[in-house]
C-alpha atoms as a PDB file:
ATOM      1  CA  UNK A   1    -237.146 -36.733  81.632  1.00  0.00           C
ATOM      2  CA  UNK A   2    -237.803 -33.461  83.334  1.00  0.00           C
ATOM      3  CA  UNK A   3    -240.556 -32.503  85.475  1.00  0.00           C
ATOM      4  CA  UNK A   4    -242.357 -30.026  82.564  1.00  0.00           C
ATOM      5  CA  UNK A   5    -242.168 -32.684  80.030  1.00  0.00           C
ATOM      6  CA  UNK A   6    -246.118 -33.147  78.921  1.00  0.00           C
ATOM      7  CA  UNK A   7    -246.966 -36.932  79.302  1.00  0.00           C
ATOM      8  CA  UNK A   8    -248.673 -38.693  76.722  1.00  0.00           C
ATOM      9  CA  UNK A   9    -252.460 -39.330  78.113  1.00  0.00           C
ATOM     10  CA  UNK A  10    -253.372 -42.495  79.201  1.00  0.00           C
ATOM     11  CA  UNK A  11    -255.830 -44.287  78.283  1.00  0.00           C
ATOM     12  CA  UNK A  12    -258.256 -46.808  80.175  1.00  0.00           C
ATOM     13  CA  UNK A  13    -259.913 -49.707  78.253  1.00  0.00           C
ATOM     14  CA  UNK A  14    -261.607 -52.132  80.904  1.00  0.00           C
ATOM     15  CA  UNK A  15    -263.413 -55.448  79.305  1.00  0.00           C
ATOM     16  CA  UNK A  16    -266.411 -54.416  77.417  1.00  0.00           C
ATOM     17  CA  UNK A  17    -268.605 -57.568  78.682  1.00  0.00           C
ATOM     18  CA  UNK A  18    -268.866 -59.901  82.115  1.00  0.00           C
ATOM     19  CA  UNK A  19    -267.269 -62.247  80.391  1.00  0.00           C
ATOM     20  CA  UNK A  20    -264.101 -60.611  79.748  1.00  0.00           C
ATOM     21  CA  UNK A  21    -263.819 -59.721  83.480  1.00  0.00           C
ATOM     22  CA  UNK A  22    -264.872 -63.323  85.297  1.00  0.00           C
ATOM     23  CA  UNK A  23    -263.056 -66.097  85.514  1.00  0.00           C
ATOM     24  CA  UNK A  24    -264.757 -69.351  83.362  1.00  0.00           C
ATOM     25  CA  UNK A  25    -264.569 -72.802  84.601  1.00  0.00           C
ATOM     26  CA  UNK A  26    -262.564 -74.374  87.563  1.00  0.00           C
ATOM     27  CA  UNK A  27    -263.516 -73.367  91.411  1.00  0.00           C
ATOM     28  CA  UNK A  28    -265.391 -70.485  92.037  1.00  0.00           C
ATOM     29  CA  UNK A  29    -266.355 -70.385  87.911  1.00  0.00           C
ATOM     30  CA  UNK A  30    -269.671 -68.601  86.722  1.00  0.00           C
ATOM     31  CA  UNK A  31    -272.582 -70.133  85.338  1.00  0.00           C
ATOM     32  CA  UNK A  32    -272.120 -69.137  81.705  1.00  0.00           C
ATOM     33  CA  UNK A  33    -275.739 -69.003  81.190  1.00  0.00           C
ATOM     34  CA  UNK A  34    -276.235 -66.781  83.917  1.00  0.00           C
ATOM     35  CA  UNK A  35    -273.867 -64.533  82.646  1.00  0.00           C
ATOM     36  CA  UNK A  36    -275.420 -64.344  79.128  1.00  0.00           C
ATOM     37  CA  UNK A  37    -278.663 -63.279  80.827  1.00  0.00           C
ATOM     38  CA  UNK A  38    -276.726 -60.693  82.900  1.00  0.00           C
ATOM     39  CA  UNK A  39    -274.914 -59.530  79.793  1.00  0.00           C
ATOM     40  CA  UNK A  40    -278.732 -58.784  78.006  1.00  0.00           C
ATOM     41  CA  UNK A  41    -279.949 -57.047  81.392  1.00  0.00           C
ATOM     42  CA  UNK A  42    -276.558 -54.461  80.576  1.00  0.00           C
ATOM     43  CA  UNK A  43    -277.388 -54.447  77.091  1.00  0.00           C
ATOM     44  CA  UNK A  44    -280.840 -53.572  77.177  1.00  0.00           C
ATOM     45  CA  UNK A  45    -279.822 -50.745  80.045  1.00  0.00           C
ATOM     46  CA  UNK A  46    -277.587 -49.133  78.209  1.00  0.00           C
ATOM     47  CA  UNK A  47    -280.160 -46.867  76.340  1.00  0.00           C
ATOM     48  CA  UNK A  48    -280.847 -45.971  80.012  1.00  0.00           C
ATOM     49  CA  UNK A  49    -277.754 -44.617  80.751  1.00  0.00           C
ATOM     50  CA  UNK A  50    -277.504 -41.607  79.092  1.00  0.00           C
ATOM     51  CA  UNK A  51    -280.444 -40.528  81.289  1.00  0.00           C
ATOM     52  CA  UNK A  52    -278.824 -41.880  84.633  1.00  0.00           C
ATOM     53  CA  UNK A  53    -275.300 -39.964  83.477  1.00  0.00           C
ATOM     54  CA  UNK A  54    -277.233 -36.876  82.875  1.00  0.00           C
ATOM     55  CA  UNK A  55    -279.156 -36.853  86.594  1.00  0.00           C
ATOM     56  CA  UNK A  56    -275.291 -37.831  87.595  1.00  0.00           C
ATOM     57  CA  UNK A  57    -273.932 -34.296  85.907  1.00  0.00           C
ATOM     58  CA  UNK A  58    -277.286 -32.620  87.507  1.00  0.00           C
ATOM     59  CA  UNK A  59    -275.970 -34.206  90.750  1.00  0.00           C
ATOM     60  CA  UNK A  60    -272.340 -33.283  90.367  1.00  0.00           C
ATOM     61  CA  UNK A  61    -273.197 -29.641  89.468  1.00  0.00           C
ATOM     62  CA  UNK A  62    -274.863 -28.848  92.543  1.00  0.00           C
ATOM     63  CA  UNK A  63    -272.260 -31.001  94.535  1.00  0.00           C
ATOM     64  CA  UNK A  64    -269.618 -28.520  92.474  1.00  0.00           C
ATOM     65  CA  UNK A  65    -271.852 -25.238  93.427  1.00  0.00           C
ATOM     66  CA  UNK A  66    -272.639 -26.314  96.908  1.00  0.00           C
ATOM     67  CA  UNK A  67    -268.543 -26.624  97.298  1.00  0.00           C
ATOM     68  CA  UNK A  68    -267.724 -23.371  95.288  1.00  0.00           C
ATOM     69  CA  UNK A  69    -270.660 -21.653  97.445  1.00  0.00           C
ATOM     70  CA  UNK A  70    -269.915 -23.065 100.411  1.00  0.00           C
ATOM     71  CA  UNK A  71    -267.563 -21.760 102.919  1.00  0.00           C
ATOM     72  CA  UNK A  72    -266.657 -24.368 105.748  1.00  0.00           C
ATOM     73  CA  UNK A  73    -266.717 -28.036 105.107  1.00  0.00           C
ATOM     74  CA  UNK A  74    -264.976 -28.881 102.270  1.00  0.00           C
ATOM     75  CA  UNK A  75    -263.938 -31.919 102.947  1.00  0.00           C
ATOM     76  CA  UNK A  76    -267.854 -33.145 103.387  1.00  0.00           C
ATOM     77  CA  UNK A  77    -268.383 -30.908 100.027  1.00  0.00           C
ATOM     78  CA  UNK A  78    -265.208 -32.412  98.211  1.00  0.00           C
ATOM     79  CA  UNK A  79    -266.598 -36.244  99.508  1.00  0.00           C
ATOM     80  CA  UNK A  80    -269.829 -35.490  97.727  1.00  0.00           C
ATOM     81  CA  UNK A  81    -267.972 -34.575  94.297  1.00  0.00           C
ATOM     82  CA  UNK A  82    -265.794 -37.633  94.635  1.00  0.00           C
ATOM     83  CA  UNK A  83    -268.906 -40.121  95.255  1.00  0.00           C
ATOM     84  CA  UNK A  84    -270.816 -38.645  92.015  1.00  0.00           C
ATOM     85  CA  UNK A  85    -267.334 -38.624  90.178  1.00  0.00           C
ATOM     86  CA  UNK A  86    -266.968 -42.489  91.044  1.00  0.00           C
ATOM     87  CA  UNK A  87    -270.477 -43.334  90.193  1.00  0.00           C
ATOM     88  CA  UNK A  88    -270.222 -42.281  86.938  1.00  0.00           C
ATOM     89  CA  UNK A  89    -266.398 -43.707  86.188  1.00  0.00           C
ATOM     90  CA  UNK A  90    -267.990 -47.335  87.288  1.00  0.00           C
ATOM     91  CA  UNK A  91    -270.967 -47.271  84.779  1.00  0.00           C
ATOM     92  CA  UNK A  92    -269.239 -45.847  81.938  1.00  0.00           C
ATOM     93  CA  UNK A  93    -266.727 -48.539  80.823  1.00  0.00           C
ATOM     94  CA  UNK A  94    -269.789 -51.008  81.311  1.00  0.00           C
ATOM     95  CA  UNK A  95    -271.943 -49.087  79.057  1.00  0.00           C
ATOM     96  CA  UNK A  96    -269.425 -48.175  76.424  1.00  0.00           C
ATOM     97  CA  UNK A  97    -267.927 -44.894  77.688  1.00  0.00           C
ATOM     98  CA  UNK A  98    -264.534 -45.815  78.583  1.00  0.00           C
ATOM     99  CA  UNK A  99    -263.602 -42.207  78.231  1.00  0.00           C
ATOM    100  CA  UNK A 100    -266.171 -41.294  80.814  1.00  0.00           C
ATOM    101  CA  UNK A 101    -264.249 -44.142  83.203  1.00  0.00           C
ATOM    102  CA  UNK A 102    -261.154 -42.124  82.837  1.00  0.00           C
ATOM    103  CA  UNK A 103    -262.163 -39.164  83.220  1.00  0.00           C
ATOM    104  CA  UNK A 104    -264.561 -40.131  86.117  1.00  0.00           C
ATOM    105  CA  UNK A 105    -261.143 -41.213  87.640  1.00  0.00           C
ATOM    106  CA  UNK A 106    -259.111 -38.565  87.149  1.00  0.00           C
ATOM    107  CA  UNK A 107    -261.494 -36.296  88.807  1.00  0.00           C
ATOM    108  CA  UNK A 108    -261.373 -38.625  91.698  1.00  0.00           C
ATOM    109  CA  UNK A 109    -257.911 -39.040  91.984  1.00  0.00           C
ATOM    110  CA  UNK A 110    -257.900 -35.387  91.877  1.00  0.00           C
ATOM    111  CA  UNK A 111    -260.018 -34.568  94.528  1.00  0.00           C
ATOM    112  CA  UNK A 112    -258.870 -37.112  96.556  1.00  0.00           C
ATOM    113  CA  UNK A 113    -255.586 -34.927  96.217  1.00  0.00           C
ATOM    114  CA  UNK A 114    -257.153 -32.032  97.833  1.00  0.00           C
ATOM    115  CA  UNK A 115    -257.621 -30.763 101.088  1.00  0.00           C
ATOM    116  CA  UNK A 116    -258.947 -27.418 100.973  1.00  0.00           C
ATOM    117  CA  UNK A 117    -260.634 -25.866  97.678  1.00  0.00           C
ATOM    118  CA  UNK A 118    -259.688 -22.198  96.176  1.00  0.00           C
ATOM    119  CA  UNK A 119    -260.254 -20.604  92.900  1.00  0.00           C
ATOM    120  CA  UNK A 120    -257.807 -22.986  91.092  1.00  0.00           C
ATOM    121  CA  UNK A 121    -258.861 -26.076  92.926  1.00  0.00           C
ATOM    122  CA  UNK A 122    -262.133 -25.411  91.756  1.00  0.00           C
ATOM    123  CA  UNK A 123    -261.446 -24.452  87.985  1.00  0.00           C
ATOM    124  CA  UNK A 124    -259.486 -28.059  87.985  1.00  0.00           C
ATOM    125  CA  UNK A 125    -262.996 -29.530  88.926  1.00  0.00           C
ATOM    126  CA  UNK A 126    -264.944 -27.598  86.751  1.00  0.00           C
ATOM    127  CA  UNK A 127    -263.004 -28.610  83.600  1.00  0.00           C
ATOM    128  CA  UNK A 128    -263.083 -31.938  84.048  1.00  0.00           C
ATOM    129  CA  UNK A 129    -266.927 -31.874  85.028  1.00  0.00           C
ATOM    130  CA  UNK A 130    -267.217 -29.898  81.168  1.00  0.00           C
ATOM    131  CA  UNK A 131    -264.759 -32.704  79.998  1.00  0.00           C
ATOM    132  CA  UNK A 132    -268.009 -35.157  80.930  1.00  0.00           C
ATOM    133  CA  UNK A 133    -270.791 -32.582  79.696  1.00  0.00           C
ATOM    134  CA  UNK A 134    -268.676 -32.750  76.533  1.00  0.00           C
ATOM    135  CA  UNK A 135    -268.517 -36.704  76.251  1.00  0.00           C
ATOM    136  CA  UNK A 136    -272.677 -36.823  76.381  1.00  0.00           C
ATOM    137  CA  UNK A 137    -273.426 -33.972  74.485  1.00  0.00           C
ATOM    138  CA  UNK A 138    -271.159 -35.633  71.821  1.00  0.00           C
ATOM    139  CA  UNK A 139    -271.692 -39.152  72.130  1.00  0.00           C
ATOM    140  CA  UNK A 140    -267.868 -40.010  72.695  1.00  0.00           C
ATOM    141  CA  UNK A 141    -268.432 -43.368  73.111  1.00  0.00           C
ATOM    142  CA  UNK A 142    -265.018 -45.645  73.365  1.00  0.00           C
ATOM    143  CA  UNK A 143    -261.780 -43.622  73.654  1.00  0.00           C
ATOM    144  CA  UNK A 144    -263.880 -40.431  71.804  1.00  0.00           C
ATOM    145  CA  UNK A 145    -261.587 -41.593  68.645  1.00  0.00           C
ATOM    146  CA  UNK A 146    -259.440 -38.417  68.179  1.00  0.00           C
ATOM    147  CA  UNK A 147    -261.459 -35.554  69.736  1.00  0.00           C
ATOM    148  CA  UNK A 148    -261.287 -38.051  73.188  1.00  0.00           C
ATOM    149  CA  UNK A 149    -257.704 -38.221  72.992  1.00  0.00           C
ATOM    150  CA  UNK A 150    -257.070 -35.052  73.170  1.00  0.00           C
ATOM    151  CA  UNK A 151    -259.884 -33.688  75.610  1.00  0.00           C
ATOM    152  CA  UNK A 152    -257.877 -36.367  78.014  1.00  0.00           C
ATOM    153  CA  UNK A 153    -254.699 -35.085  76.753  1.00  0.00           C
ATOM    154  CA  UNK A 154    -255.508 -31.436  78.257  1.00  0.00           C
ATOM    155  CA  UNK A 155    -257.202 -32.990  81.407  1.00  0.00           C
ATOM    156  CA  UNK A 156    -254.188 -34.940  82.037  1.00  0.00           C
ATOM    157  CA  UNK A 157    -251.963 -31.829  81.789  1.00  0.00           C
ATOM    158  CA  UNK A 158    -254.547 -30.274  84.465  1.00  0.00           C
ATOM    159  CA  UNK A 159    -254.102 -32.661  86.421  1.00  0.00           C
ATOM    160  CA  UNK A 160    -249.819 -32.299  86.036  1.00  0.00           C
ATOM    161  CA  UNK A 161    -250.366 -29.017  86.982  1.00  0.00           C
ATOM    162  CA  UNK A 162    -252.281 -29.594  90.574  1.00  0.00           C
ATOM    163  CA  UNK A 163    -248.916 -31.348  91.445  1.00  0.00           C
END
């Protein structure tokens, strides 16, 4: 396969509940109890999050402007995008936005990529910080269904391209 060949997108889908990601009986086991409560704590925060993920893209904006603004530090400015990025890649998959997971991560493995930040460094983080404005405006929850696949689809080719 050559180098230009587009890659299919992949996709992300961590366990949906505690359960699915702890181990149950034997050494070191959970409570099972305990984890049913903690599964209703995530439950009933998960109305929450689309108000945390939309101070996170108020957050990441001005992390983005303060970078594309910025002349000097850009790997403090870059660190700042990365930290909001990650933040919102670890709560998505655990309030059902897997897509915001992978996307979350591609923008960190992306930045974490980069070293100094130009024009096309910068449109590369500004697409995938739409691709995330896109996925709460909408609702993607899941994978997005089709319209997911294929925002990932171009982010991943984005991404091919910063290689």
């Amino acid at each position: 396969m050559s180098d230009d060949t587009p890659q299919k997108a992949q996709v992300i889908n961590p366990p949906q509940t505690l359960q699915g990601k702890v181990e149950k009986g034997g050494p070191g086991a959970v409570d099972l109890e305990a984890l049913a409560k903690a599964e209703e704590v995530i439950a009933n925060l998960a109305d929450d999050y689309l108000d945390w993920v939309k101070e996170d893209l108020v957050r990441l904006e001005a992390a983005y402007e303060k970078l594309k603004t910025q002349g000097g530090d850009d790997a403090a400015n870059l660190e700042s995008v990365f930290q909001i990025a990650h933040d919102m890649k670890g709560q998505g998959g655990s309030f059902g936005y897997d897509l915001m997971t992978a996307i979350g991560d591609q923008l960190c493995r992306l930045v974490e990529k980069m070293d100094t930040v130009g024009p096309r460094q910068l449109n590369m983080i500004r697409v995938h910080i739409d691709a995330m404005r896109v996925i709460i405006t909408k609702g993607l929850k899941g994978d997005g269904g089709n319209e997911g696949r294929q925002l990932l689809m171009g982010l991943t080719l984005v991404g091919d391209k910063a290689k």
